[in-house]
C-alpha atoms as a PDB file:
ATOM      1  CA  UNK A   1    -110.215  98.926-116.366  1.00  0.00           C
ATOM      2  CA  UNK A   2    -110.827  95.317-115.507  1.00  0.00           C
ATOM      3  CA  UNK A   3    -112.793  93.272-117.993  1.00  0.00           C
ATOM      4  CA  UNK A   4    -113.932  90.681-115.607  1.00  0.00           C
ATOM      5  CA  UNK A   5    -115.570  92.819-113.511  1.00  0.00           C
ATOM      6  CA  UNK A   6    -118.743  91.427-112.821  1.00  0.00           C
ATOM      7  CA  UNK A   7    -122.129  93.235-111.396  1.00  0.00           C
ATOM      8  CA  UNK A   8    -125.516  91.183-110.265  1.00  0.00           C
ATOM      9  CA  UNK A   9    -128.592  92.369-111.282  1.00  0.00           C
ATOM     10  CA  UNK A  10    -132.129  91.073-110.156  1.00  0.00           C
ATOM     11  CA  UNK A  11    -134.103  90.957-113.314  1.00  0.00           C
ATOM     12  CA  UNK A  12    -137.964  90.283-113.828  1.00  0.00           C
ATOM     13  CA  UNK A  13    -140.256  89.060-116.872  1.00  0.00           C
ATOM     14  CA  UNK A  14    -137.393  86.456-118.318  1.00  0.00           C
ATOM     15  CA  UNK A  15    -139.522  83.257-118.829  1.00  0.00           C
ATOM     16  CA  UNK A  16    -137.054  81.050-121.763  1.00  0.00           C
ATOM     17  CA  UNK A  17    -133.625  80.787-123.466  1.00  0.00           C
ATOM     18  CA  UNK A  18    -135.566  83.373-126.094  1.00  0.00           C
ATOM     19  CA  UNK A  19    -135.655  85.812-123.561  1.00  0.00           C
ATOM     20  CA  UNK A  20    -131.712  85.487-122.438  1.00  0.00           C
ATOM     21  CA  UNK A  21    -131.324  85.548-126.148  1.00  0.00           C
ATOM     22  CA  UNK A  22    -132.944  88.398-126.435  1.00  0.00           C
ATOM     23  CA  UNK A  23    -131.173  90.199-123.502  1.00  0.00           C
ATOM     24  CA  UNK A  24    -127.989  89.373-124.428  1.00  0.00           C
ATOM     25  CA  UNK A  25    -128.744  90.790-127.918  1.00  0.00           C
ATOM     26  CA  UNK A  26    -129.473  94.269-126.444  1.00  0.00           C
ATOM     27  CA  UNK A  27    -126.224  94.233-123.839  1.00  0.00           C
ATOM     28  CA  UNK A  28    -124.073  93.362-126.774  1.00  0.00           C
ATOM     29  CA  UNK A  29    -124.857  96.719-128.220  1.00  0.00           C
ATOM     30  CA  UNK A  30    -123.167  98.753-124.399  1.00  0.00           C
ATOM     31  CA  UNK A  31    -119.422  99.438-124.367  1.00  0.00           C
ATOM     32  CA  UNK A  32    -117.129  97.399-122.462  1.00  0.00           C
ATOM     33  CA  UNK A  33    -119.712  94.518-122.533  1.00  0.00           C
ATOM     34  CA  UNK A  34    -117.941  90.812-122.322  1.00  0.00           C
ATOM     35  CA  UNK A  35    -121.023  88.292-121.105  1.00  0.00           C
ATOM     36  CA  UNK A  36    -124.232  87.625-118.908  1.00  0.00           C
ATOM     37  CA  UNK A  37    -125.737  84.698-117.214  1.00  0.00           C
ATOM     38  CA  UNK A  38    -128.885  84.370-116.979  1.00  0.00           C
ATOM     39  CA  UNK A  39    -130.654  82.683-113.744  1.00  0.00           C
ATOM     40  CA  UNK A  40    -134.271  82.306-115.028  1.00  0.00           C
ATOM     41  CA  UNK A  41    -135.751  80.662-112.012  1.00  0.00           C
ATOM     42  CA  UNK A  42    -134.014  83.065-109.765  1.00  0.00           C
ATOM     43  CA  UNK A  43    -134.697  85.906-111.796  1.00  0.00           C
ATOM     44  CA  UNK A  44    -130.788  87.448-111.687  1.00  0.00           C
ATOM     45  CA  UNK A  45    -128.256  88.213-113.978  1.00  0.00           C
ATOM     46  CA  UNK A  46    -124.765  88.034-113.576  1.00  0.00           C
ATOM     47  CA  UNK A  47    -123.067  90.782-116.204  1.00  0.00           C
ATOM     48  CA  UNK A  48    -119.726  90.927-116.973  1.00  0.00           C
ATOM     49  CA  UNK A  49    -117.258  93.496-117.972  1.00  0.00           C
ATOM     50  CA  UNK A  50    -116.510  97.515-117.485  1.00  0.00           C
ATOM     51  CA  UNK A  51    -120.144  98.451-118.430  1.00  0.00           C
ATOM     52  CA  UNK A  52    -122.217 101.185-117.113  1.00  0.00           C
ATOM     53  CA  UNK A  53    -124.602  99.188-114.436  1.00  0.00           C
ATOM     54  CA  UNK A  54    -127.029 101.880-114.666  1.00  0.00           C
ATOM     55  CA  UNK A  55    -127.011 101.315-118.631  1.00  0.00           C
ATOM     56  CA  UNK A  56    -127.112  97.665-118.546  1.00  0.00           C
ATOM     57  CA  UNK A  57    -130.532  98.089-116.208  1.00  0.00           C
ATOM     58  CA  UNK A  58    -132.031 100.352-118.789  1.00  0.00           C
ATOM     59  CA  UNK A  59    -131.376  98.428-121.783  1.00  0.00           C
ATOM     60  CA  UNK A  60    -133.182  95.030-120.342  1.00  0.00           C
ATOM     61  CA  UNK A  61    -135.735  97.240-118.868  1.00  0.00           C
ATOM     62  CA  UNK A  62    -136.062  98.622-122.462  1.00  0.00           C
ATOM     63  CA  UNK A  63    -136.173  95.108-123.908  1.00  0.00           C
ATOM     64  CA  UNK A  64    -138.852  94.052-121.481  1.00  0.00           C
ATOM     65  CA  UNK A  65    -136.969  92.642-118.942  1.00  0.00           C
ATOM     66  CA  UNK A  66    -137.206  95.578-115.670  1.00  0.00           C
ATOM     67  CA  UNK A  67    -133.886  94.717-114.092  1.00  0.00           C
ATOM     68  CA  UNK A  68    -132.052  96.802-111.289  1.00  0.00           C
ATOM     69  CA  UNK A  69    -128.680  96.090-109.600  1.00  0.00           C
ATOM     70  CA  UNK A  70    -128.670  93.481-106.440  1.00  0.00           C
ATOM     71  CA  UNK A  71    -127.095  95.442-103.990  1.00  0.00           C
ATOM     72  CA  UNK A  72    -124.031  93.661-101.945  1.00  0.00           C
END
């Protein structure tokens, strides 16, 4: 398992540092989670570690933020 894997995600809704605050709050909680940037203005994210991608998407969709994964 690699820990710095890393998977984009184009996410929608994320307007201030609350909101990344917020996000981060709710990946914290997924297994294998190590970090996320944020790009507001672009609206991605930038998730790292051996997490689910599909789970990551549904827990900022559930926290308001619809995301899905950028594909390559």
């Amino acid at each position: 398992m690699n820990a710095q894997a890393e998977t984009q995600f184009h996410v929608t809704g994320m307007k201030c540092d609350g909101c990344i605050a917020k996000a981060k709050e709710a990946l914290s909680a997924l297994p294998g989670y190590v970090g996320a940037e944020f790009d507001l203005k672009a609206g991605t994210a930038v998730v790292r570690g051996d997490v689910d991608p599909q789970a990551v998407a549904q827990a900022l969709t559930e926290v308001g933020y619809p995301a899905v994964v950028k594909s390559r």
